[in-house]
Protein backbone atom coordinates (compact mmCIF):
# COMPACT_ATOMS: atom_id res chain seq x y z
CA UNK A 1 156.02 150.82 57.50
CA UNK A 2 153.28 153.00 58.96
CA UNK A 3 150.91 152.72 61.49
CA UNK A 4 147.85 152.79 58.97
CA UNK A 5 149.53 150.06 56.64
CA UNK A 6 150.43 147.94 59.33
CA UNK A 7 146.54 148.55 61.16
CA UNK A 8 145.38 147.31 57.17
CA UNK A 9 147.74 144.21 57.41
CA UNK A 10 146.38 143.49 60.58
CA UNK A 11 142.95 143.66 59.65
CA UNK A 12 143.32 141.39 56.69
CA UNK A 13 145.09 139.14 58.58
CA UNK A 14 141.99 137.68 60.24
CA UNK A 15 140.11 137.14 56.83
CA UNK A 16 139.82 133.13 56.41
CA UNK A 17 139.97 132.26 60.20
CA UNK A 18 137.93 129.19 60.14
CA UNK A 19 135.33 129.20 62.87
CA UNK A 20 135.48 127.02 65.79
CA UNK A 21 133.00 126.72 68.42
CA UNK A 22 134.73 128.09 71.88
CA UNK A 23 138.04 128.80 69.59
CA UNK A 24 140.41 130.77 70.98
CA UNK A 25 143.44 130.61 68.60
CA UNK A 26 143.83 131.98 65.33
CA UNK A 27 145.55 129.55 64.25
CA UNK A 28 143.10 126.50 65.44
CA UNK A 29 140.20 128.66 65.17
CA UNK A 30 137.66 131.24 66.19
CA UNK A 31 134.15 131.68 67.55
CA UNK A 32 132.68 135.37 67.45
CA UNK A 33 133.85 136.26 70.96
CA UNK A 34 137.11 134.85 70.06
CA UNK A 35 137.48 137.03 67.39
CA UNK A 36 136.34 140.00 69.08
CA UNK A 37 138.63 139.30 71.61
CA UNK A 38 142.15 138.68 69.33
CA UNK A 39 141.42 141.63 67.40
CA UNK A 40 140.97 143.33 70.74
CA UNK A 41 144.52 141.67 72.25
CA UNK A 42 146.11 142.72 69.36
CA UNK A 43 145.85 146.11 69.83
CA UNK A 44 146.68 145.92 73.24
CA UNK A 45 143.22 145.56 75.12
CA UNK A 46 143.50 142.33 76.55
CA UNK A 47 139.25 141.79 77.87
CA UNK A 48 138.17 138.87 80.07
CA UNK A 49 136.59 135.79 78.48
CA UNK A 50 133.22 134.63 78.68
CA UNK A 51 133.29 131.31 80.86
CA UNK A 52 134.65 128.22 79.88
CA UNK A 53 132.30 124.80 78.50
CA UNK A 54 129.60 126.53 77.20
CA UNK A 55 126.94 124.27 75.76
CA UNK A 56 127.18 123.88 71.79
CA UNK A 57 123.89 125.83 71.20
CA UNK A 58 124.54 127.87 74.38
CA UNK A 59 122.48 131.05 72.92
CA UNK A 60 119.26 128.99 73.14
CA UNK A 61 119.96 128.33 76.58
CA UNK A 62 121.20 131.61 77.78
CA UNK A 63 122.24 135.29 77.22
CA UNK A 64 126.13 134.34 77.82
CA UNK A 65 127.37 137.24 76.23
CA UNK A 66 125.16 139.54 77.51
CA UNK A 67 125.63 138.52 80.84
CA UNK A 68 129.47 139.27 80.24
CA UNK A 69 128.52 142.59 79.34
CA UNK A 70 126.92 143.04 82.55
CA UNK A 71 129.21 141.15 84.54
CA UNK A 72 132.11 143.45 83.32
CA UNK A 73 130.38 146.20 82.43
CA UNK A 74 132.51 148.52 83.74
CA UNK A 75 134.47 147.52 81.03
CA UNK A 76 131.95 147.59 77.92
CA UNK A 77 130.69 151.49 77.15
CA UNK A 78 127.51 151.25 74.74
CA UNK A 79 128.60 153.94 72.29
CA UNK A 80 125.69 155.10 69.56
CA UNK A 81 127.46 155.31 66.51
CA UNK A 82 129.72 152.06 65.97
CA UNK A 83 134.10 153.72 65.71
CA UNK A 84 137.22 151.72 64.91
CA UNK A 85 137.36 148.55 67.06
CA UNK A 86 133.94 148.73 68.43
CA UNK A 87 132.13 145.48 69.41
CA UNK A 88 129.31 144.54 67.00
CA UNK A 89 126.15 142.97 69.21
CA UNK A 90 123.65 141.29 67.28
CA UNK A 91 120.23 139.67 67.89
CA UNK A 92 120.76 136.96 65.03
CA UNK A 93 117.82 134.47 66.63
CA UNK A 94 114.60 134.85 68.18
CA UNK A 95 114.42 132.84 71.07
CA UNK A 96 111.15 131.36 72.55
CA UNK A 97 110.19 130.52 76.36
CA UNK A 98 107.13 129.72 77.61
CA UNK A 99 106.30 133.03 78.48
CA UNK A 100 107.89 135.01 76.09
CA UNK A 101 109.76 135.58 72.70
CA UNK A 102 112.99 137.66 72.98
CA UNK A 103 115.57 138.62 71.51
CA UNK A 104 118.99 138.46 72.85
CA UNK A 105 123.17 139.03 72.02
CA UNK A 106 124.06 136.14 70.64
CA UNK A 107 126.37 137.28 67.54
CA UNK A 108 129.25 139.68 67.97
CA UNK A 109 131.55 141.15 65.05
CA UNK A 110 134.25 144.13 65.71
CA UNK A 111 134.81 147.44 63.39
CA UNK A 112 138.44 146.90 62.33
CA UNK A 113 140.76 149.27 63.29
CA UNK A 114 141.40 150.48 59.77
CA UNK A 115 137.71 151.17 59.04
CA UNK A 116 136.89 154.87 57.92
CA UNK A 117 134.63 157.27 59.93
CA UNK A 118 131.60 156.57 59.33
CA UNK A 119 132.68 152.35 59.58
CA UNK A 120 130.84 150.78 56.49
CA UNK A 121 132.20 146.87 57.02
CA UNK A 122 132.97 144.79 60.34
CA UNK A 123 134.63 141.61 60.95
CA UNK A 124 132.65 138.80 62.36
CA UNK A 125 133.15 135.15 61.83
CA UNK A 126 130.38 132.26 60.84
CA UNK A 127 130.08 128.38 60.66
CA UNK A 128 129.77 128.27 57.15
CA UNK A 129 132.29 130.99 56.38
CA UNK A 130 135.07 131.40 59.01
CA UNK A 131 136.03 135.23 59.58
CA UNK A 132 134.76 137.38 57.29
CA UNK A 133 134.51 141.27 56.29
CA UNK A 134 130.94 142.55 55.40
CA UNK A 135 129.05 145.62 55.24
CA UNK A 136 127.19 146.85 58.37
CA UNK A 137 123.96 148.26 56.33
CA UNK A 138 122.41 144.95 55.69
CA UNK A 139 122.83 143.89 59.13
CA UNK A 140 121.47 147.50 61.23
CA UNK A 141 118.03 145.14 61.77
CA UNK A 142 119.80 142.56 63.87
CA UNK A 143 122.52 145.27 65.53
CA UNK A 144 121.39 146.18 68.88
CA UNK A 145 124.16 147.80 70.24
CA UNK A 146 127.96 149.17 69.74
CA UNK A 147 130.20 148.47 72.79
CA UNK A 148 133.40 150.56 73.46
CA UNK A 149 135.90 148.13 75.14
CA UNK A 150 137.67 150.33 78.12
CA UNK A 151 140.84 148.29 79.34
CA UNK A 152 141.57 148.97 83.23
């Protein structure tokens, strides 16, 4: 079978993955960083997780993702054009303090590694949905950055 057919097995293989708060197993269930990071593992770039217990709405509470990102960021390369298994950050919520109304990461999808140049769809997963595939156009308003995972 060839690379490109297996690479399009692959990537329809995550489709349906219900969602599961935390979820690390595809089999159990996914969260958005879990995804990011099986698709990643599966073609052999194992990345660090975020830590463990977060709080069930954790992005009201804080910018856990993007605090990975910056923890290991000499592992994440923002890239300006999103590329075959790029990470998807989003800015789903606005999120209100006392002193100020932000926006931060707290929604992440991958371009599959089938997608064509330019990618048109990513893979992200949702409560309501599980994993699904959808198109990156509606979605450039909440997109605030592509990430290029570099493995040590």
């Amino acid at each position: 079978m060839s690379k490109m057919i297996t690479s399009k097995i692959r990537s329809c293989s995550y489709l349906g993955i219900p969602f599961l708060l935390g979820g690390r197993d595809p089999h159990t269930g996914l969260d958005c960083f879990g995804l990011v990071r099986q698709v990643l593992l599966d073609h052999g770039r194992p990345c660090p997780d975020v830590p463990a217990g977060y709080p069930a709405d954790w992005a009201q509470h804080q910018d856990l993702v993007g605090d990975h990102l910056t923890q290991f960021g000499n592992l994440w390369q923002p890239i300006p054009i999103p590329e075959p298994l790029a990470v998807v950050a989003m800015s789903c919520t606005t999120h209100h303090s006392p002193l100020t109304t932000h926006q931060i990461i707290d929604h992440l999808g991958i371009i599959p590694p089938d997608a064509p140049l330019p990618p048109t769809h990513f893979l992200t997963t949702w409560q309501h949905t599980g994993t699904v595939h959808i198109p990156l156009r509606p979605w450039q308003h909440k997109i605030k950055s592509y990430y290029r995972f570099l493995p040590s």
